[in-house]
C-alpha atoms as a PDB file:
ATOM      1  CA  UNK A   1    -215.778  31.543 -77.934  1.00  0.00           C
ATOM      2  CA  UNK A   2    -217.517  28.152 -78.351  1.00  0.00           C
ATOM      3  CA  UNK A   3    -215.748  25.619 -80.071  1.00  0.00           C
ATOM      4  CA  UNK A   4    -218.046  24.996 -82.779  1.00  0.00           C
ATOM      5  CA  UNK A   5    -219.191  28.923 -83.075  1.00  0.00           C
ATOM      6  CA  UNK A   6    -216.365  29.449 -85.235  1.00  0.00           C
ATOM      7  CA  UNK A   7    -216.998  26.209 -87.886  1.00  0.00           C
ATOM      8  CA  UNK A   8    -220.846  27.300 -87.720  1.00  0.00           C
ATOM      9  CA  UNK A   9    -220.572  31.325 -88.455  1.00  0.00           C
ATOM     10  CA  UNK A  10    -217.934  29.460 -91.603  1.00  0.00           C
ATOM     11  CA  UNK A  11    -220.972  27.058 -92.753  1.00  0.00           C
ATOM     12  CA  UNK A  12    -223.147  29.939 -92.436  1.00  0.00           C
ATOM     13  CA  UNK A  13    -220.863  32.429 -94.422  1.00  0.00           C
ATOM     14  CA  UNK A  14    -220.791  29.336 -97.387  1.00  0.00           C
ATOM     15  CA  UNK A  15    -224.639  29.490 -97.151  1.00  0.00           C
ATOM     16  CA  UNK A  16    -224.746  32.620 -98.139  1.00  0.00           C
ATOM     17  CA  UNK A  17    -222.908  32.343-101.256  1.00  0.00           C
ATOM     18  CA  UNK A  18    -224.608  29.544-102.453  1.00  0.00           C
ATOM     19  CA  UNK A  19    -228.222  31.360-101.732  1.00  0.00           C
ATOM     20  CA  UNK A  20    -226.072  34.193-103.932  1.00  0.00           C
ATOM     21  CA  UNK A  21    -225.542  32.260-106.953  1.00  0.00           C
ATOM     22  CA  UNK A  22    -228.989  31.123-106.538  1.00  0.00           C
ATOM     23  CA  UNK A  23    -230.582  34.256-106.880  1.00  0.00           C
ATOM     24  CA  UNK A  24    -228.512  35.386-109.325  1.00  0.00           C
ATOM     25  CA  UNK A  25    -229.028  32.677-111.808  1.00  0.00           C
ATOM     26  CA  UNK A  26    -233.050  33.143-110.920  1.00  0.00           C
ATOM     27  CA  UNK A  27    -232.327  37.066-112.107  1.00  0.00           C
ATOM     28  CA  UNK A  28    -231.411  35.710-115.377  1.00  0.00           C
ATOM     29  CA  UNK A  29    -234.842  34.038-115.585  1.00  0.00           C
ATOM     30  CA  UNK A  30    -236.693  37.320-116.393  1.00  0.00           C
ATOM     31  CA  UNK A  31    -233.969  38.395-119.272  1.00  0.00           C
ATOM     32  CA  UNK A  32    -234.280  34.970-120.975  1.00  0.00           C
ATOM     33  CA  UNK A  33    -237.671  35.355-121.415  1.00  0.00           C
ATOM     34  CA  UNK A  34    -237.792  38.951-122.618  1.00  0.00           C
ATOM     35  CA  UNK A  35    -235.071  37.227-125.073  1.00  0.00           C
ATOM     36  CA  UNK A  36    -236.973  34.467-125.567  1.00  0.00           C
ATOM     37  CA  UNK A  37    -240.336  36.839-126.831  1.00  0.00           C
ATOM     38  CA  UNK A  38    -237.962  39.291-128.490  1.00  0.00           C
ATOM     39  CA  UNK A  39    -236.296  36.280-130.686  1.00  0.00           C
ATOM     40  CA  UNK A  40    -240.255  35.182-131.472  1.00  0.00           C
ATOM     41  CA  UNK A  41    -240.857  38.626-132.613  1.00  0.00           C
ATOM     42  CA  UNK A  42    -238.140  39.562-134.773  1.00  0.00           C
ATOM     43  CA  UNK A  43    -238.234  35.605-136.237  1.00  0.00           C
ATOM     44  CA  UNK A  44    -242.000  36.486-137.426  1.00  0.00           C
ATOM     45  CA  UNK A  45    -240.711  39.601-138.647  1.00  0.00           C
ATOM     46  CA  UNK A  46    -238.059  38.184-140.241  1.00  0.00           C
ATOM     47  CA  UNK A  47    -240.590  35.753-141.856  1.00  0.00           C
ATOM     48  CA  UNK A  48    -242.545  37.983-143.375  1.00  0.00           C
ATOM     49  CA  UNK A  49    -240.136  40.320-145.114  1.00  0.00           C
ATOM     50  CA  UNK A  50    -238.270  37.001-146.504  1.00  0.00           C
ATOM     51  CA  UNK A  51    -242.140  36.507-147.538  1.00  0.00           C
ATOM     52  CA  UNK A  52    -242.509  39.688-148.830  1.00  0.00           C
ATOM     53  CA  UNK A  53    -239.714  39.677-151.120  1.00  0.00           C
ATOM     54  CA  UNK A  54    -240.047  36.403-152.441  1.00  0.00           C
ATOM     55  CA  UNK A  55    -243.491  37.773-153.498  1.00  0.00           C
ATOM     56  CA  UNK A  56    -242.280  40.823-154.736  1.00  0.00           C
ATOM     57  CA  UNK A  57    -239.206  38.210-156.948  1.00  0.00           C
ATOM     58  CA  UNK A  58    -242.068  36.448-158.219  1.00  0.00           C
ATOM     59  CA  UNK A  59    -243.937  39.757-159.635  1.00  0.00           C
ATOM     60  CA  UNK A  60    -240.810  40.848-160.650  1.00  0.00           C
ATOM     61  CA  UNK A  61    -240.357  37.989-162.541  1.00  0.00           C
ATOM     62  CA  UNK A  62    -243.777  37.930-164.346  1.00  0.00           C
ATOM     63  CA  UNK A  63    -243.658  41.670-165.212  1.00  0.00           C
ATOM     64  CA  UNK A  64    -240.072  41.092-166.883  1.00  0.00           C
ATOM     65  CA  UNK A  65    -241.827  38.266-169.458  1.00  0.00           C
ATOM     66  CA  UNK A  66    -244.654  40.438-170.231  1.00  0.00           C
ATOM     67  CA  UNK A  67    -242.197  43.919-170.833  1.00  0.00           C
ATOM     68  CA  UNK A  68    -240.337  41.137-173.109  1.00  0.00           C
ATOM     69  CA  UNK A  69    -243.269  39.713-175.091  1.00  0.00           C
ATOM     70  CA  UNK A  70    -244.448  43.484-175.587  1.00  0.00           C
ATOM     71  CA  UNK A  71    -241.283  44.430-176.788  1.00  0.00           C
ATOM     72  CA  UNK A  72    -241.687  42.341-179.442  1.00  0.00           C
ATOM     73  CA  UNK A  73    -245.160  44.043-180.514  1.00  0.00           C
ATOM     74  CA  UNK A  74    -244.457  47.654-180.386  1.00  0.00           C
ATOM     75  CA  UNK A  75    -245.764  48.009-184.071  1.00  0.00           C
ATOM     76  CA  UNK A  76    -249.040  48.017-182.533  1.00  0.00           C
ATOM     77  CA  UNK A  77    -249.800  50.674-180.467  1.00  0.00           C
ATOM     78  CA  UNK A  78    -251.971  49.297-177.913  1.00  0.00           C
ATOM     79  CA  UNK A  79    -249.130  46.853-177.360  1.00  0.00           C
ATOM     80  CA  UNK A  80    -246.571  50.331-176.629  1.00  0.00           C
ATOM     81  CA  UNK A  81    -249.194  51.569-174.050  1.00  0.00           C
ATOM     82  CA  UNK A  82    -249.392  47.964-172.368  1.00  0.00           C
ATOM     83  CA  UNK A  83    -245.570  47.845-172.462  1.00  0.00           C
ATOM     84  CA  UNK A  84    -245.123  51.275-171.197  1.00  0.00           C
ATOM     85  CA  UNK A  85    -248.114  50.575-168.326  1.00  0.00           C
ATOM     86  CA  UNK A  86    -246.157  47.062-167.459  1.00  0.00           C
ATOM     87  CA  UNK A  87    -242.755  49.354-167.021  1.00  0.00           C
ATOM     88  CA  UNK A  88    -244.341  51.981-164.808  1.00  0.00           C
ATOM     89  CA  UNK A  89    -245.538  48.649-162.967  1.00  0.00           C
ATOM     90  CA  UNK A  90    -241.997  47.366-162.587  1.00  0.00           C
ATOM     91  CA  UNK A  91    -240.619  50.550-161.909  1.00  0.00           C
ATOM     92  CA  UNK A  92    -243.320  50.416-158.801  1.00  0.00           C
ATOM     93  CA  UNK A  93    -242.736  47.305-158.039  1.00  0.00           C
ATOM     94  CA  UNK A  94    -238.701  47.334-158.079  1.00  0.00           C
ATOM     95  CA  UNK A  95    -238.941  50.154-155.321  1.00  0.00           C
ATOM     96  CA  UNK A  96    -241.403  47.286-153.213  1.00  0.00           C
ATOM     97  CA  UNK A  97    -238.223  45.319-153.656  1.00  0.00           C
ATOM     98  CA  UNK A  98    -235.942  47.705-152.374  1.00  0.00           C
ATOM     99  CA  UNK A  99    -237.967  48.758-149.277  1.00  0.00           C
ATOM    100  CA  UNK A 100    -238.428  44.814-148.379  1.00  0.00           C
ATOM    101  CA  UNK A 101    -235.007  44.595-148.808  1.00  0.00           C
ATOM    102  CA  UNK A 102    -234.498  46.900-146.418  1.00  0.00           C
ATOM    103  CA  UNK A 103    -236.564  45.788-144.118  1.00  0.00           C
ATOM    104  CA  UNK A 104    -235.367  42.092-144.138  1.00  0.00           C
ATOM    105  CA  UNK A 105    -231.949  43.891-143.443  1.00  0.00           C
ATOM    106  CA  UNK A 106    -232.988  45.956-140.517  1.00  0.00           C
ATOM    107  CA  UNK A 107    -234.883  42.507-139.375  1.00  0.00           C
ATOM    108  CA  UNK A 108    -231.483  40.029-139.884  1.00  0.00           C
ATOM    109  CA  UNK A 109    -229.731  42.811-137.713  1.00  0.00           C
ATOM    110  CA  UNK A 110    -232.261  42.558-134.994  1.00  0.00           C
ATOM    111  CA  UNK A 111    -232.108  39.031-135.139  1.00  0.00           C
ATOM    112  CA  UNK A 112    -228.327  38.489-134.845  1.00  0.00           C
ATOM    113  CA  UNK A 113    -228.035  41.088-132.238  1.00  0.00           C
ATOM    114  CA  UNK A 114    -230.605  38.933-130.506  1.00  0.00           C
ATOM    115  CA  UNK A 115    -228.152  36.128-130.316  1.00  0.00           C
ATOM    116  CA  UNK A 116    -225.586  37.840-129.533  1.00  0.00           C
ATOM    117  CA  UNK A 117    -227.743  39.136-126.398  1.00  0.00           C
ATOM    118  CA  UNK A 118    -228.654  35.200-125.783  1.00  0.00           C
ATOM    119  CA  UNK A 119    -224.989  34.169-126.261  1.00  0.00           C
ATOM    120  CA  UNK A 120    -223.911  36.699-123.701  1.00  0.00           C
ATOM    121  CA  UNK A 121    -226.187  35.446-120.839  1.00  0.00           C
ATOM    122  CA  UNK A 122    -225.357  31.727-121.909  1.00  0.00           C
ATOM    123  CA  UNK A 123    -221.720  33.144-120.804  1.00  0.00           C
ATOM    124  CA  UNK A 124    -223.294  34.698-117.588  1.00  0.00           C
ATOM    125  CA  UNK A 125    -225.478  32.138-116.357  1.00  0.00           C
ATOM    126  CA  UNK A 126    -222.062  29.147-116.994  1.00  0.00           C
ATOM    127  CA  UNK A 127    -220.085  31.616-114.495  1.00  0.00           C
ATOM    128  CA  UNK A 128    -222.591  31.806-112.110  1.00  0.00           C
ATOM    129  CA  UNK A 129    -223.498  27.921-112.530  1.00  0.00           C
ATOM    130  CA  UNK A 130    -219.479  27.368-111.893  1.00  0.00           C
ATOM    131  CA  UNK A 131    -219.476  29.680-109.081  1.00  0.00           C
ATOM    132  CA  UNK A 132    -222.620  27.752-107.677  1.00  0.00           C
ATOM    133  CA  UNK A 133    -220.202  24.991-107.599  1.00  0.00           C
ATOM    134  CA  UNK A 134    -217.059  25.781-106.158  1.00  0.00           C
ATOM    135  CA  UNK A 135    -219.545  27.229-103.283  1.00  0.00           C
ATOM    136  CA  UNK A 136    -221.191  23.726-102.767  1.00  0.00           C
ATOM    137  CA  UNK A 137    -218.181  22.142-102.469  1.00  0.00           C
ATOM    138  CA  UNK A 138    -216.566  24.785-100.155  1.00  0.00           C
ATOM    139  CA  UNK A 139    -219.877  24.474 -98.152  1.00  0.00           C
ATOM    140  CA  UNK A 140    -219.980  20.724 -97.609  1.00  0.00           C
ATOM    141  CA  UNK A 141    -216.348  21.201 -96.653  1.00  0.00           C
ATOM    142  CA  UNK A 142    -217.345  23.823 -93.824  1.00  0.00           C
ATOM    143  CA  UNK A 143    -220.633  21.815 -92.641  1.00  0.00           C
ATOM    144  CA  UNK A 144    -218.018  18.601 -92.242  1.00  0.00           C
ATOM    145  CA  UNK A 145    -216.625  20.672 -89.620  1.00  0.00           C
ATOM    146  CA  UNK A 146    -219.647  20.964 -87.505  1.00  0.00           C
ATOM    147  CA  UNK A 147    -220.744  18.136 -84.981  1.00  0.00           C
ATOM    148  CA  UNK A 148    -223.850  15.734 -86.146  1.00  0.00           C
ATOM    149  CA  UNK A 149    -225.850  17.042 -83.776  1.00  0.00           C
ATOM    150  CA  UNK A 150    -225.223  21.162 -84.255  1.00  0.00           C
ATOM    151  CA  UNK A 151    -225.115  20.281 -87.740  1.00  0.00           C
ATOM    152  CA  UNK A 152    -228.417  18.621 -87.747  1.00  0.00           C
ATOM    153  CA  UNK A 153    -229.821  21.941 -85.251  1.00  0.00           C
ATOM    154  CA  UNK A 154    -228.807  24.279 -87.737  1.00  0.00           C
ATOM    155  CA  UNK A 155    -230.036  22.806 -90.681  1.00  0.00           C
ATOM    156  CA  UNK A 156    -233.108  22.698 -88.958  1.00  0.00           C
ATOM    157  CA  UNK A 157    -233.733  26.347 -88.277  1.00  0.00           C
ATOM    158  CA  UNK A 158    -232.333  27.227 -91.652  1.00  0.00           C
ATOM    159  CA  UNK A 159    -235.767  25.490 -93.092  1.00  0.00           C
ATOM    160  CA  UNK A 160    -237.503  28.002 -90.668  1.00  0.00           C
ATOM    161  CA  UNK A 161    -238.310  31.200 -91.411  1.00  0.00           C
ATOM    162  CA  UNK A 162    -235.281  33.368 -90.358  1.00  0.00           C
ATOM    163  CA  UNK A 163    -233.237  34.345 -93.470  1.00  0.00           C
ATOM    164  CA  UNK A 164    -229.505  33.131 -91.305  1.00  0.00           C
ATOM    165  CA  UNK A 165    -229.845  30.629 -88.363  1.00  0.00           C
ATOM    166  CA  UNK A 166    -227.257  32.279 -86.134  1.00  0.00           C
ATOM    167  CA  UNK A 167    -227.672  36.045 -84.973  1.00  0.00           C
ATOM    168  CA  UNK A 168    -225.170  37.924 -82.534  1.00  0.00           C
ATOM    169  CA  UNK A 169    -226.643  39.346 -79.390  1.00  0.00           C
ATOM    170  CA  UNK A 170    -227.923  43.173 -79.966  1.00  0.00           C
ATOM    171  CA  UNK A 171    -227.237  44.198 -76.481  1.00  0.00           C
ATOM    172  CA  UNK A 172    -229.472  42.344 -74.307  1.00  0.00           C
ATOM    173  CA  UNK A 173    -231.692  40.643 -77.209  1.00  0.00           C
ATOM    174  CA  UNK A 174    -231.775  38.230 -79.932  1.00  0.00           C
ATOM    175  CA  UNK A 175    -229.859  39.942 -82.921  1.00  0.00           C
ATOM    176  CA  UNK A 176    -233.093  39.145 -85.370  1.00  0.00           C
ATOM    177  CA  UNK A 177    -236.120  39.166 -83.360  1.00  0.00           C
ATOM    178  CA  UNK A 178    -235.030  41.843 -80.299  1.00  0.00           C
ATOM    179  CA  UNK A 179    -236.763  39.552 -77.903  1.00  0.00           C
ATOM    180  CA  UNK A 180    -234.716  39.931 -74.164  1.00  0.00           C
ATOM    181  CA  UNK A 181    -232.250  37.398 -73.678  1.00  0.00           C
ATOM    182  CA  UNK A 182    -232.248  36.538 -69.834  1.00  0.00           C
ATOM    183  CA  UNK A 183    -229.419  37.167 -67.857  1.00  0.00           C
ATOM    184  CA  UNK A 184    -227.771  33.859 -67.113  1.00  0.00           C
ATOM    185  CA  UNK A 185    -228.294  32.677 -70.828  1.00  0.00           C
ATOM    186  CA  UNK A 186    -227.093  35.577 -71.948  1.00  0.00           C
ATOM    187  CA  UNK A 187    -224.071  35.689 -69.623  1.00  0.00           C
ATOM    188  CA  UNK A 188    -223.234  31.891 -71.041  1.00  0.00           C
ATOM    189  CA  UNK A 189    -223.428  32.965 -74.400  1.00  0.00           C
ATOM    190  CA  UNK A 190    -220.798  36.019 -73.891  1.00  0.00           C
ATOM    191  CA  UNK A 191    -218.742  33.812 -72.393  1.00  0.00           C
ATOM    192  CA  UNK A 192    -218.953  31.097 -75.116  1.00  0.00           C
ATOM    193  CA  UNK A 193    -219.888  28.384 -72.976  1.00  0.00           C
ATOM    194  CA  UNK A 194    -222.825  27.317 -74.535  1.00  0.00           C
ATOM    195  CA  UNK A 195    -224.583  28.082 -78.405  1.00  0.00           C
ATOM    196  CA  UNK A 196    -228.335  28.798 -76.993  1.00  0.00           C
ATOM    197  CA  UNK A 197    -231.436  29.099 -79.485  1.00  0.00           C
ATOM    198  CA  UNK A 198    -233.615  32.506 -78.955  1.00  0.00           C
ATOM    199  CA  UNK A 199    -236.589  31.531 -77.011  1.00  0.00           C
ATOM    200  CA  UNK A 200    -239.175  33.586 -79.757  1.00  0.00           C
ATOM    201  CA  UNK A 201    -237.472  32.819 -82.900  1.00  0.00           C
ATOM    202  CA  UNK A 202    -235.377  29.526 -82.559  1.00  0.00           C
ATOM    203  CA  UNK A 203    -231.999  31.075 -83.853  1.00  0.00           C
ATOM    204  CA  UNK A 204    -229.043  30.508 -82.588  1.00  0.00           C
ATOM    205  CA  UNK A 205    -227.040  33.291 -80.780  1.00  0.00           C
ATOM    206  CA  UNK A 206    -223.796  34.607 -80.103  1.00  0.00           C
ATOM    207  CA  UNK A 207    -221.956  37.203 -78.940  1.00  0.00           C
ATOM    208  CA  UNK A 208    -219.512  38.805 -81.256  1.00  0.00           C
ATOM    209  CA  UNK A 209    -217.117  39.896 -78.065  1.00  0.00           C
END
């Protein structure tokens, strides 16, 4: 094996697991949002049945000093049939009250359960982001171990397009692009004498024998 195939397949590996935590905090992206518009939603919602029953005190209110005032006047009976119309009216009105109550209920429940949803990927994404860091660390660690130059290489095709920047040998070809390796480079390769770059697609190869 080459001497530095080992400390680059270790940089490599830490790669990997910071790319990980980086797509998994960008999968958390789509939920905060649907959060984010749910919250809006049930806040509006929330808004109007707090609204609504405020409204709803307020008649409440009004009908209870007219029912008083006609209770006063019953002698006359146009005043009973105004105080018996105004209790029908409150009557009405009460069940209004009781339905936005409900509603404002059903709405507060939504809402909390929406921040408990938000709290819980608050808790996710400060795992990840810790994760994200103990795999920076553990990476800069593992790329101290490669030379300046190799470093400097790999870094290089790792901006390219190839998803890893070293590939074992699939038989005879480059382990990502299948283009033929010829037979002395590949033969220096197996033996570990030398870290050569595929010709096509710029990795780097080895051989895992």
């Amino acid at each position: 094996m080459h001497p530095e195939l080992e400390a680059l397949l270790a940089l490599q590996e830490k790669d990997q697991a910071v790319t990980a935590t980086d797509e998994a905090l960008a999968a958390l992206h789509p939920e905060l949002q649907a959060l984010d518009e749910a919250q809006a939603v049930a806040e509006r919602a929330l808004a109007t049945a707090q609204a609504a029953i405020q409204a709803a005190s307020d008649r409440r209110e009004e009908l209870e000093g007219k029912i008083a005032n006609y209770r006063t006047m019953q002698e006359q009976r146009r005043q009973r049939l105004e105080w018996v119309r105004g209790a029908k009216e409150a009557s009405t009105l009460m069940a209004e009250l009781d339905l936005a109550r409900s509603v404002l209920a059903k709405e507060e429940a939504e809402f909390m359960r929406q921040a408990a949803a938000r709290e819980a990927l608050a808790g996710r994404r400060e795992q990840i982001v810790g994760e994200r860091e103990r795999a920076v660390v553990e990476r800069e660690e593992a790329a101290g171990r490669v030379s300046g130059a190799m470093l400097a290489r790999y870094e290089r095709i790792r901006r390219g397009k190839a998803p890893l920047a070293l590939y074992p040998l699939h038989a005879d070809a480059c382990g990502h692009c299948f283009t033929a390796v010829p037979t002395q480079r590949r033969a220096l390769i197996q033996r570990g004498v030398t870290i050569e770059g595929c010709e096509a697609c710029g990795v780097l190869l080895y051989s895992k024998e």
